[in-house]
Protein backbone atom coordinates (compact mmCIF):
# COMPACT_ATOMS: atom_id res chain seq x y z
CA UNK A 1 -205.90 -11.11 5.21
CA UNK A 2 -202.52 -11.93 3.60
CA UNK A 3 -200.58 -9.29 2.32
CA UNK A 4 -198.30 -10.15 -1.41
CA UNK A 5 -194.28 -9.62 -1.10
CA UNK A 6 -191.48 -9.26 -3.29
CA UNK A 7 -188.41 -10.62 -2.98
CA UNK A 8 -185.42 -8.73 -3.04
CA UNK A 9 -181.50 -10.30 -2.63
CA UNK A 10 -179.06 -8.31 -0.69
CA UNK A 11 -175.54 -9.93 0.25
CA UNK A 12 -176.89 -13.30 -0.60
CA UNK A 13 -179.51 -13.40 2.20
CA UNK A 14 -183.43 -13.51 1.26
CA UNK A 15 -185.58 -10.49 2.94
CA UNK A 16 -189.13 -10.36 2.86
CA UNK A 17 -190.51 -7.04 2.56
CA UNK A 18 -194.32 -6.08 2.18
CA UNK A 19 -196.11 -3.69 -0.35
CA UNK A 20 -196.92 -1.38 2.13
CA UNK A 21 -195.89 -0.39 5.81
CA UNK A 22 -198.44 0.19 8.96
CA UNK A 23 -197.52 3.83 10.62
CA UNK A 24 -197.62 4.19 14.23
CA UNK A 25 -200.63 6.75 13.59
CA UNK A 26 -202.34 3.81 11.40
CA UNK A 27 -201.63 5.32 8.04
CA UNK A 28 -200.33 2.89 5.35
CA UNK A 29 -197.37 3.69 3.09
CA UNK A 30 -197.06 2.07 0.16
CA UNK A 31 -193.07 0.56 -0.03
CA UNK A 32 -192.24 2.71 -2.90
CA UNK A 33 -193.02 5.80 -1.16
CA UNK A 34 -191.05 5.04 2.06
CA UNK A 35 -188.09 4.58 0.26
CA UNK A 36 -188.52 7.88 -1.68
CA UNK A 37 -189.49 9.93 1.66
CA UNK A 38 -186.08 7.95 3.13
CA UNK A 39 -184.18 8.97 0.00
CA UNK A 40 -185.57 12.73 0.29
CA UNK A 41 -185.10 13.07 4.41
CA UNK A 42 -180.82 12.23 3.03
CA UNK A 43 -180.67 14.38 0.28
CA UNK A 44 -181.89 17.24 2.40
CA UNK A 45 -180.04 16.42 4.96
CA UNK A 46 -176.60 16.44 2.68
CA UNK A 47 -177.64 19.34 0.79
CA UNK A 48 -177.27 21.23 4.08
CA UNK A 49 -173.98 19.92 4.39
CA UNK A 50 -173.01 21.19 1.31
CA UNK A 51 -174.60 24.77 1.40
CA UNK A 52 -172.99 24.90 4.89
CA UNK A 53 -170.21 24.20 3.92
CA UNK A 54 -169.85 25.90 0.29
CA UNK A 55 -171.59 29.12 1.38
CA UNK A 56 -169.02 30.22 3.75
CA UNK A 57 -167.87 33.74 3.54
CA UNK A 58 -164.47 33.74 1.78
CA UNK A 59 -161.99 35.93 3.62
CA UNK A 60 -161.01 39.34 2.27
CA UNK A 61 -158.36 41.01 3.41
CA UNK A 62 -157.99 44.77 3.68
CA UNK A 63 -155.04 46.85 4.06
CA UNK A 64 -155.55 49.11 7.19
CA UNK A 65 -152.40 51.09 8.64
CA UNK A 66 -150.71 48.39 10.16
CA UNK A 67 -152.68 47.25 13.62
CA UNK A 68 -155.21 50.19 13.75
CA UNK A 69 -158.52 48.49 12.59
CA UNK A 70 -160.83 50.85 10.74
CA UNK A 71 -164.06 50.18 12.61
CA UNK A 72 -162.55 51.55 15.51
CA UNK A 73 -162.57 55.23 13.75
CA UNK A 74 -165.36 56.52 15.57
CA UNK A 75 -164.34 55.57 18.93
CA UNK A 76 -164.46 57.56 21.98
CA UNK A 77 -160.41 57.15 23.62
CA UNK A 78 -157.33 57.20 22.10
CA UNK A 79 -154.50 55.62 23.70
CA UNK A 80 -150.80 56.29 22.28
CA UNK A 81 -147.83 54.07 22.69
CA UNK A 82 -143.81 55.50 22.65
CA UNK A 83 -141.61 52.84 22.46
CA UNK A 84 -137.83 54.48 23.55
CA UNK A 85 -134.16 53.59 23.72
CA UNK A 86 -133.91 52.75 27.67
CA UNK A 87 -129.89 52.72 26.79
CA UNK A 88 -127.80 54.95 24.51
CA UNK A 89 -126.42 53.09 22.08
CA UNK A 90 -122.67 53.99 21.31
CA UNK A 91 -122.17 56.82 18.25
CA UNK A 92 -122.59 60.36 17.36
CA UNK A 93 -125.10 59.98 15.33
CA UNK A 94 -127.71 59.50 18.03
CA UNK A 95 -128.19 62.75 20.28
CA UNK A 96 -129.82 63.16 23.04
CA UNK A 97 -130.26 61.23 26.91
CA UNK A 98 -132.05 58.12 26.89
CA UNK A 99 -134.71 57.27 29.89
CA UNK A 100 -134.87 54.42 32.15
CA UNK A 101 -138.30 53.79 30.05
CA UNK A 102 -138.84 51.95 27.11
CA UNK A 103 -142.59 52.17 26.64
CA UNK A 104 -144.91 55.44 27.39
CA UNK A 105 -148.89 55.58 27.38
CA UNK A 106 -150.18 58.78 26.41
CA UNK A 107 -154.19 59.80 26.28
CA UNK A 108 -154.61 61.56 23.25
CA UNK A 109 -157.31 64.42 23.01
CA UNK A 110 -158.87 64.34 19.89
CA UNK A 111 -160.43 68.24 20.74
CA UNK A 112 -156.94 70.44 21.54
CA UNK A 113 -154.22 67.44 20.11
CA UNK A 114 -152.89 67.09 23.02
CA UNK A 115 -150.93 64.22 24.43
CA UNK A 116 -151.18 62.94 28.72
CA UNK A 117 -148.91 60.77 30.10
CA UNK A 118 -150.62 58.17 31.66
CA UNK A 119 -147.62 55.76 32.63
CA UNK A 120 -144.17 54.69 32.13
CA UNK A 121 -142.81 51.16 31.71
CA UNK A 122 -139.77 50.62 33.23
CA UNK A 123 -136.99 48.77 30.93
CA UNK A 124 -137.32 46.08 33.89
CA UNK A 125 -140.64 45.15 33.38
CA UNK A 126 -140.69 45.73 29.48
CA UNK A 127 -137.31 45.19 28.36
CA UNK A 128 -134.56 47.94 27.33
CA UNK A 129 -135.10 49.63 24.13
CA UNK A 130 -138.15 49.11 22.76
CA UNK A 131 -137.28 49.44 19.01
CA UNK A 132 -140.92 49.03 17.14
CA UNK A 133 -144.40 47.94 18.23
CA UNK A 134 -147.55 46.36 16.76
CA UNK A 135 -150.87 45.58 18.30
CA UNK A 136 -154.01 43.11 17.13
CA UNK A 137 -157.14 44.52 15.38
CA UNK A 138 -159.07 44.84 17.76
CA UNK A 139 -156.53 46.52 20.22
CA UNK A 140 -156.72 44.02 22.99
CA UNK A 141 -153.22 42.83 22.48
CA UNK A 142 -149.54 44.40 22.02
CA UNK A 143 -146.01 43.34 20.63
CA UNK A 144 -142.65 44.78 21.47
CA UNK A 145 -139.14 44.21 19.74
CA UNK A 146 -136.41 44.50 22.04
CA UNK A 147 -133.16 45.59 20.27
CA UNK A 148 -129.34 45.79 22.74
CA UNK A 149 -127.76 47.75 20.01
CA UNK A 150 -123.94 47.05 19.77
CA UNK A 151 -124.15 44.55 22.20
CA UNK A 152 -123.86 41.60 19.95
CA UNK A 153 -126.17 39.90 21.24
CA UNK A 154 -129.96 38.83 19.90
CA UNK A 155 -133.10 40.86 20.47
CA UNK A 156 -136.31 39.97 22.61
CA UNK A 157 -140.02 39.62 21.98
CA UNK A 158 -142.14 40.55 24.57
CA UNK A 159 -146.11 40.35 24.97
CA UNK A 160 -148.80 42.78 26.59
CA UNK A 161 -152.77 42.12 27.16
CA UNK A 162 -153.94 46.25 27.09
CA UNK A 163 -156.65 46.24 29.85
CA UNK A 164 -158.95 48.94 28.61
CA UNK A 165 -160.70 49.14 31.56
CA UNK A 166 -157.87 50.95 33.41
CA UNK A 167 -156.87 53.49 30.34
CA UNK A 168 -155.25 50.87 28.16
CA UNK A 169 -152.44 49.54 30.65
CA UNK A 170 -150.05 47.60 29.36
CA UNK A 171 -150.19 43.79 31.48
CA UNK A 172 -146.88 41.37 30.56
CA UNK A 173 -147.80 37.91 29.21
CA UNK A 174 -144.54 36.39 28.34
CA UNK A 175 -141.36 37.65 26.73
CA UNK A 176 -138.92 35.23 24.54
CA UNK A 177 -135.31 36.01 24.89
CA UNK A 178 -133.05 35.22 21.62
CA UNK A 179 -135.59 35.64 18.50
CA UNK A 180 -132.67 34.14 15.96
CA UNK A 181 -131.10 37.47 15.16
CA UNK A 182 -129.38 40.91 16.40
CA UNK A 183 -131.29 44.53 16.70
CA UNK A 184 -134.24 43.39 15.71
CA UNK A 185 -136.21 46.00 14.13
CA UNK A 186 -139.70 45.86 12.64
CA UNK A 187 -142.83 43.61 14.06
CA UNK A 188 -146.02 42.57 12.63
CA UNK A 189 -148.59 39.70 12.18
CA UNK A 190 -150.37 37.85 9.80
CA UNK A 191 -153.46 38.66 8.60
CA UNK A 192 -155.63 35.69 11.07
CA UNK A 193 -153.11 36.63 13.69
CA UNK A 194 -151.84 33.58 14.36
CA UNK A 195 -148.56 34.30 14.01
CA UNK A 196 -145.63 37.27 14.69
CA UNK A 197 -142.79 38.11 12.29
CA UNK A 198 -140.01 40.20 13.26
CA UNK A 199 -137.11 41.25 10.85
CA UNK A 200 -133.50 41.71 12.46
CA UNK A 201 -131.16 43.73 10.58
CA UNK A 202 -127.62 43.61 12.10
CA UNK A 203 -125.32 40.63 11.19
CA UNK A 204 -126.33 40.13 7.38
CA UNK A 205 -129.62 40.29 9.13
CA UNK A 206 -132.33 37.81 9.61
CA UNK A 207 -136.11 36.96 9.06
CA UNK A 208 -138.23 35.23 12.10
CA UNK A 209 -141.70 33.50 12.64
CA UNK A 210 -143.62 33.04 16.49
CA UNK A 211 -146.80 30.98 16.68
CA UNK A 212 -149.19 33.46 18.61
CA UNK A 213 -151.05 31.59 21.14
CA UNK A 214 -155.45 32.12 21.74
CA UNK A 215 -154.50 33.69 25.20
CA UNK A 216 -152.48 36.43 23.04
CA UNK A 217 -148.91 35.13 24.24
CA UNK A 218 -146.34 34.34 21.92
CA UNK A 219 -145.46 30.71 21.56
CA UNK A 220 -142.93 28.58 19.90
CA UNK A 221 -140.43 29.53 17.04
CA UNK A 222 -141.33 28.03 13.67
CA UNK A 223 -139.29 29.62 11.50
CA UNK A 224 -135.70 31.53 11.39
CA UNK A 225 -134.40 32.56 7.85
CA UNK A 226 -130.67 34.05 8.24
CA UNK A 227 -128.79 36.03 5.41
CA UNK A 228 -125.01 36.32 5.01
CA UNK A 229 -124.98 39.81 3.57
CA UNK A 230 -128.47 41.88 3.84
CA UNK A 231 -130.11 44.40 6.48
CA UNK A 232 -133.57 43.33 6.54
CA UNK A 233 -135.63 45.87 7.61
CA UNK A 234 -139.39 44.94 8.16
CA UNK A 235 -141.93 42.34 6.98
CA UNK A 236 -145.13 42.10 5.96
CA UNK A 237 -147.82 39.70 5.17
CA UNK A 238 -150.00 39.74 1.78
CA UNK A 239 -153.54 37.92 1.83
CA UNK A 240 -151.97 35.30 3.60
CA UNK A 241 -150.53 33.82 0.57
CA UNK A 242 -147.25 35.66 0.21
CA UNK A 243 -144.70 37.79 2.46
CA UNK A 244 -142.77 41.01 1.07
CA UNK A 245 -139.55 41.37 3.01
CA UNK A 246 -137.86 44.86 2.31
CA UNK A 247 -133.88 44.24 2.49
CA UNK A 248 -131.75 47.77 2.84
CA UNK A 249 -128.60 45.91 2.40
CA UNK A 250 -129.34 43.81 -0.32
CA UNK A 251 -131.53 46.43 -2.30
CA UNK A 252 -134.19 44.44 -3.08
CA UNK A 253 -137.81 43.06 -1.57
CA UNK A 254 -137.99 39.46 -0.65
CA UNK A 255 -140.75 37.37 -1.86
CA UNK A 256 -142.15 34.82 0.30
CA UNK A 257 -144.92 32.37 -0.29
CA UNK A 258 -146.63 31.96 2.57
CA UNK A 259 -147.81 28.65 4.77
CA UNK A 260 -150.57 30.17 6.76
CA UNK A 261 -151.23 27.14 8.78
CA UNK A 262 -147.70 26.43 9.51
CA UNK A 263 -146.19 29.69 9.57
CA UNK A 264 -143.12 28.98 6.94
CA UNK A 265 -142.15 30.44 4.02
CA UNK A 266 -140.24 29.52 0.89
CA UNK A 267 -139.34 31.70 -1.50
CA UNK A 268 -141.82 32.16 -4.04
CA UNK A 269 -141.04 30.45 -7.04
CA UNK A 270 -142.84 33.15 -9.89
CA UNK A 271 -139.87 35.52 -8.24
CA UNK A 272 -137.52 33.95 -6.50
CA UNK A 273 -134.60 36.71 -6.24
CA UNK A 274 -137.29 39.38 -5.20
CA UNK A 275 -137.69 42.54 -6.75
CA UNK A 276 -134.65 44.88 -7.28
CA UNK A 277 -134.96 48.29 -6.07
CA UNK A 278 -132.58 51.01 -5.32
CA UNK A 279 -131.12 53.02 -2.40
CA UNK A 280 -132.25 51.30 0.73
CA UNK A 281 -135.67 50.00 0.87
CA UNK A 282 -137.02 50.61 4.05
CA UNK A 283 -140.78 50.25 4.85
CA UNK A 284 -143.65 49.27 2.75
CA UNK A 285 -147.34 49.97 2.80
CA UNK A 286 -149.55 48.15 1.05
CA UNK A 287 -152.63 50.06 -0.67
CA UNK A 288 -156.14 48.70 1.22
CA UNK A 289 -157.77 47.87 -1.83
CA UNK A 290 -154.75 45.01 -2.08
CA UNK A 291 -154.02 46.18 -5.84
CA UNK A 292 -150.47 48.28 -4.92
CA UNK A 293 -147.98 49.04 -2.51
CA UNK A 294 -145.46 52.03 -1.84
CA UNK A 295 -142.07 51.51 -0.41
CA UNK A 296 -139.83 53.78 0.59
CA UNK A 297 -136.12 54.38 0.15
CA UNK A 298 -133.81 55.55 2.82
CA UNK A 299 -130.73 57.17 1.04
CA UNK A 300 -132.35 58.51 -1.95
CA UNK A 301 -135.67 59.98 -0.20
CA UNK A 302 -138.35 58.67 -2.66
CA UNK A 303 -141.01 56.19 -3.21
CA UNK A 304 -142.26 53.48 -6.10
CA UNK A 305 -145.45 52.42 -6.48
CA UNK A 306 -145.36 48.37 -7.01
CA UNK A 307 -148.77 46.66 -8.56
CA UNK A 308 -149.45 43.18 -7.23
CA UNK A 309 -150.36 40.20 -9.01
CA UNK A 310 -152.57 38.66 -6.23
CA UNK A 311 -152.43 35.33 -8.40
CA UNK A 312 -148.83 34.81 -8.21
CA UNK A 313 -147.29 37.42 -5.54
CA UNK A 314 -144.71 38.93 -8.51
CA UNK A 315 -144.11 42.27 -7.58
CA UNK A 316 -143.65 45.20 -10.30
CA UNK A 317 -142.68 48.99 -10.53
CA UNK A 318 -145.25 50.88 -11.98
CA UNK A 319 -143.92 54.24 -11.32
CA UNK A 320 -140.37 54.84 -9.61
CA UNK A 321 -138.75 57.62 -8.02
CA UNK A 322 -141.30 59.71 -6.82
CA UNK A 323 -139.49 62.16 -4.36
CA UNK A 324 -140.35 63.17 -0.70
CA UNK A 325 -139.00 66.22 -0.76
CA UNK A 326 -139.75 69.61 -2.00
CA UNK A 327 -138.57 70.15 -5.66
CA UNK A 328 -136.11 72.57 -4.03
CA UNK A 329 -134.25 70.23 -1.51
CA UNK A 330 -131.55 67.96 -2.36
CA UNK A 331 -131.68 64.58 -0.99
CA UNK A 332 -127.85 64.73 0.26
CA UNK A 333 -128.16 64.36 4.29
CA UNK A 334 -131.57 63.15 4.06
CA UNK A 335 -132.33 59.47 4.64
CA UNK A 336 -136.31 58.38 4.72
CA UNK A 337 -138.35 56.62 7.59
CA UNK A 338 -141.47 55.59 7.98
CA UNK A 339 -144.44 55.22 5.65
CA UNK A 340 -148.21 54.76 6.39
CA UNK A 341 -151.96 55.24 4.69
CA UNK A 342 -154.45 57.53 6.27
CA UNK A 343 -157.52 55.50 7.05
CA UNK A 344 -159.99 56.93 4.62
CA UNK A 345 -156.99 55.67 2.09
CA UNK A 346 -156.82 59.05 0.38
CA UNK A 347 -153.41 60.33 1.34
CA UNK A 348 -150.37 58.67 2.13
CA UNK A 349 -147.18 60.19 4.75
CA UNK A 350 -143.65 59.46 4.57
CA UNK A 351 -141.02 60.95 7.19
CA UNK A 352 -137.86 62.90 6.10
CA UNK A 353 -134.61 62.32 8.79
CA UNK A 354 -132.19 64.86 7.61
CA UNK A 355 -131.95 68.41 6.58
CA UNK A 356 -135.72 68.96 6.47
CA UNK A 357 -136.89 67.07 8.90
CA UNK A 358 -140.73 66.69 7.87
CA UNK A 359 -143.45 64.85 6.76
CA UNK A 360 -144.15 64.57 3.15
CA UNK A 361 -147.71 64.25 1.80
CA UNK A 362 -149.38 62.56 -1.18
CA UNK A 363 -152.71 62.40 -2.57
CA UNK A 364 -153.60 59.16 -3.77
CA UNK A 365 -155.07 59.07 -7.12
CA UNK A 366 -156.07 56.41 -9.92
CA UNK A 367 -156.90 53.85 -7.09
CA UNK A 368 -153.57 54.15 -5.66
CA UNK A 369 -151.71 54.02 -9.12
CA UNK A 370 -151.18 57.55 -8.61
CA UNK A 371 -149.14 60.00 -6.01
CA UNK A 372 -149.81 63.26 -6.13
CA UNK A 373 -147.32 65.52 -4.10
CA UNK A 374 -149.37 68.12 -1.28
CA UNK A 375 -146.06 69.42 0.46
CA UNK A 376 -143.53 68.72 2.98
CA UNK A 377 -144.66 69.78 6.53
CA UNK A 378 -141.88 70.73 9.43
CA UNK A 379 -141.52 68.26 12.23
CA UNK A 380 -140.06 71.02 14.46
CA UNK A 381 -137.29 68.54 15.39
CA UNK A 382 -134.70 66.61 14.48
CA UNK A 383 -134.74 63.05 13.25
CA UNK A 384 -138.51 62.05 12.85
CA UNK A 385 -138.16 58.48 12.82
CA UNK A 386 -142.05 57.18 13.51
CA UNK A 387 -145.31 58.91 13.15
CA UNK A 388 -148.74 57.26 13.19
CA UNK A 389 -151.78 58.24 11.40
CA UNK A 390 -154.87 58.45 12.82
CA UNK A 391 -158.53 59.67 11.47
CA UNK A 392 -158.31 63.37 11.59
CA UNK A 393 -155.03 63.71 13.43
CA UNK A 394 -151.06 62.22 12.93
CA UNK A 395 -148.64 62.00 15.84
CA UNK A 396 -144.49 62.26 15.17
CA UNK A 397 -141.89 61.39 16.75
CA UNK A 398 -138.07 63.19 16.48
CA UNK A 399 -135.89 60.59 17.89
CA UNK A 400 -132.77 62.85 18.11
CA UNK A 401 -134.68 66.02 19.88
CA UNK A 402 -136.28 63.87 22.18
CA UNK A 403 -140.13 65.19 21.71
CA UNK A 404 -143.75 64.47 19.86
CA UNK A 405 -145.62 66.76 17.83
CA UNK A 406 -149.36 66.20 17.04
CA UNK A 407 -151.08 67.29 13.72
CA UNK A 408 -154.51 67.90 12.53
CA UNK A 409 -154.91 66.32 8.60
CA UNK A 410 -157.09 68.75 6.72
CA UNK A 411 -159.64 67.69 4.15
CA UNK A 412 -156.96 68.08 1.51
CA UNK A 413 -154.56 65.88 3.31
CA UNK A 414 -152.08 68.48 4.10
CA UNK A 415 -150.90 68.98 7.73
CA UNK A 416 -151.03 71.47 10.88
CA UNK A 417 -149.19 71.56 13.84
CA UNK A 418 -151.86 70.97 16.95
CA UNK A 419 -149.65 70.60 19.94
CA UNK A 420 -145.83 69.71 21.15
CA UNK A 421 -143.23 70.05 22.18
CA UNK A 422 -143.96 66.59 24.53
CA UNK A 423 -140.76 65.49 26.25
CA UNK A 424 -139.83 61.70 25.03
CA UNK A 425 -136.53 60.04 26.30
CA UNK A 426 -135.21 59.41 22.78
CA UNK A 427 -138.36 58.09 20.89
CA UNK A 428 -138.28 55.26 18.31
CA UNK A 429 -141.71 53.84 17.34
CA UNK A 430 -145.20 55.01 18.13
CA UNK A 431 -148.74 53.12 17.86
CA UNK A 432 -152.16 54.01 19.36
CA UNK A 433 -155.30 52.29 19.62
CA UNK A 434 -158.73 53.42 20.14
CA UNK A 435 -161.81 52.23 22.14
């Protein structure tokens, strides 16, 4: 029996097709419905593409205290990293022997506070003077700055795999010699870690960018930013869109945006001078919840609280001033260090270098709008350059007495001397990780 057709004229050529098509299990389908099962196989078939595609997580990035992820809180050892001058540099104002070492490995005992050496890295293997430190999230990996202080000469990067199956030991990767400035002094990454950024401060001082490779070694240069008359001193990244620069000599915060595939910066056109501060901006936290950040000033001992515009990067003082000290010290002789975020984001630490030597504490109120002064707690040394925070417990460092103190943090954020003094050659930066 003959079966009708239609016609249909594609590209000029005639095709015959019939009303209805034979399956290979013998069932008939009429033409009409072949094309609409066809049509309905594609848009499923796209429609996956697109929910695929669409549905992806955005990223969200939280502020943790600078390489210590928060999901490692509960975790069982605690290794701590000294980085040390290896060689004196020239001046009074440091004190103190330095150590053929550059980099000690402490186990930290969460129980009594206590601190173990576990090894020292000689300045051979590590490089002399290992000025400030950072590691990846998840504590596998580990960044030196090497700084030759009054040599005149430009500092080194050096890379470290941390084999936690033999109590965090540090194993070299690579090290780049010359990283496009002199005394290099503050490391971090990005937020996808894919690349380094290291601020140099001597010589009108000078901002740097490292590709990090998969294998965690660090890779080619991609960007060098010089100044002829600042003192940058550290850098940090901001959702991966912008890049806050704190500049001592220049008094201000540069304001980067930020090429996260490339690794460049320009200078961020909604504020292109950066934001004007006072008295030697040092270092800068930034709040977790991504809404402020607190830097500190070095010659005038106090903090502002900046709010961020995560739209545009513009950076603004919301409240200035705020001092580190106790009501009853003068800030003559003192100078500010380091600043960090407990973990459970409820307090935030600044160091005192000076007259006082301590560690000032802050509640942090209003969801971080606020700081709320607990006290200034004694250091029991001189100099406390770096201190790290970890969940119950902070570690300090006095650079000119050439020791570590440990402290528990109480519930209300205020401070109590657990163990020291630990004999450090001349300590400059500390970092731990836990696993």
């Amino acid at each position: 029996m003959s079966t009708k057709s239609e016609t249909l004229k594609i590209e000029e050529k005639t095709i015959n097709l019939p009303n209805s098509i034979k399956t290979k299990n013998g069932f008939y389908l009429k033409k009409n419905h072949a094309i609409i099962l066809a049509a309905s196989i594609l848009l499923l078939f796209v429609g996956a593409i697109l929910i695929t595609y669409y549905a992806k997580p955005q990223t969200v990035y939280l502020y943790t205290p600078e390489t210590t992820d928060s999901s490692l809180m509960n975790a069982d050892k605690t290794i701590v990293y000294v980085g040390s001058y290896s060689e004196r540099p020239e001046g009074e104002w440091l004190q103190g022997k330095a150590s053929n070492y550059s980099i000690q490995a402490y186990e930290f005992n969460k129980t009594d506070g206590s601190l173990k050496l576990l090894k020292e890295y000689l300045s051979d293997y590590v490089g002399k003077n290992s000025i400030y430190m950072c590691t990846t999230k998840s504590g596998d990996f580990l960044y030196s700055i090497n700084s030759l202080v009054g040599q005149n000469e430009e500092s080194n990067v050096v890379s470290f795999k941390i084999d936690k199956n033999n109590n965090g030991e540090l194993v070299k990767i690579n090290s780049i010699e010359g990283t496009g400035g002199q005394n290099a002094v503050h490391i971090s990454l990005d937020e996808s870690e894919n690349f380094i950024f290291i601020a140099h401060y001597d010589n009108g001082g000078s901002l740097s960018v490292y590709k990090r490779n998969f294998d965690g070694s660090i890779g080619q240069r991609v960007f060098l930013d010089s100044f002829n008359a600042g003192n940058l001193h550290s850098v940090y990244s901001y959702k991966n869109k912008y890049i806050f620069a704190p500049d001592l000599g220049q008094n201000k915060i540069l304001n980067y945006e930020y090429n996260e595939l490339t690794g460049k910066f320009i200078q961020n056109p909604n504020q292109p001078d950066g934001l004007g501060t006072e008295s030697g901006p040092r270092h800068l936290v930034i709040h977790p919840n991504g809404l402020y950040a607190y830097i500190v000033h070095e010659f005038s001992n106090d903090i502002s609280i900046l709010s961020i515009d995560s739209s545009s990067g513009i950076l603004s003082i919301v409240v200035d001033k705020i001092s580190t000290l106790p009501s009853s010290a003068s800030s003559d002789g003192q100078f500010a260090g380091a600043i960090r975020v407990s973990l459970d984001q409820k307090f935030l630490y600044v160091s005192n270098r000076g007259k006082t030597n301590s560690i000032g504490a802050f509640e942090i109120l209003e969801n971080g709008a606020k700081l709320s002064f607990i006290g200034a707690y004694d250091t029991y040394g001189k100099i406390p350059r770096d201190f790290f925070v970890l969940k119950e417990h902070l570690i300090v460092l006095n650079q000119n007495s050439a020791n570590a103190y440990t402290y528990k943090i109480n519930k209300d954020g205020s401070l109590v001397k657990l163990f020291g003094p630990i004999k450090i050659g001349l300590p400059l930066a500390v970092i731990a990780i836990e696993f």
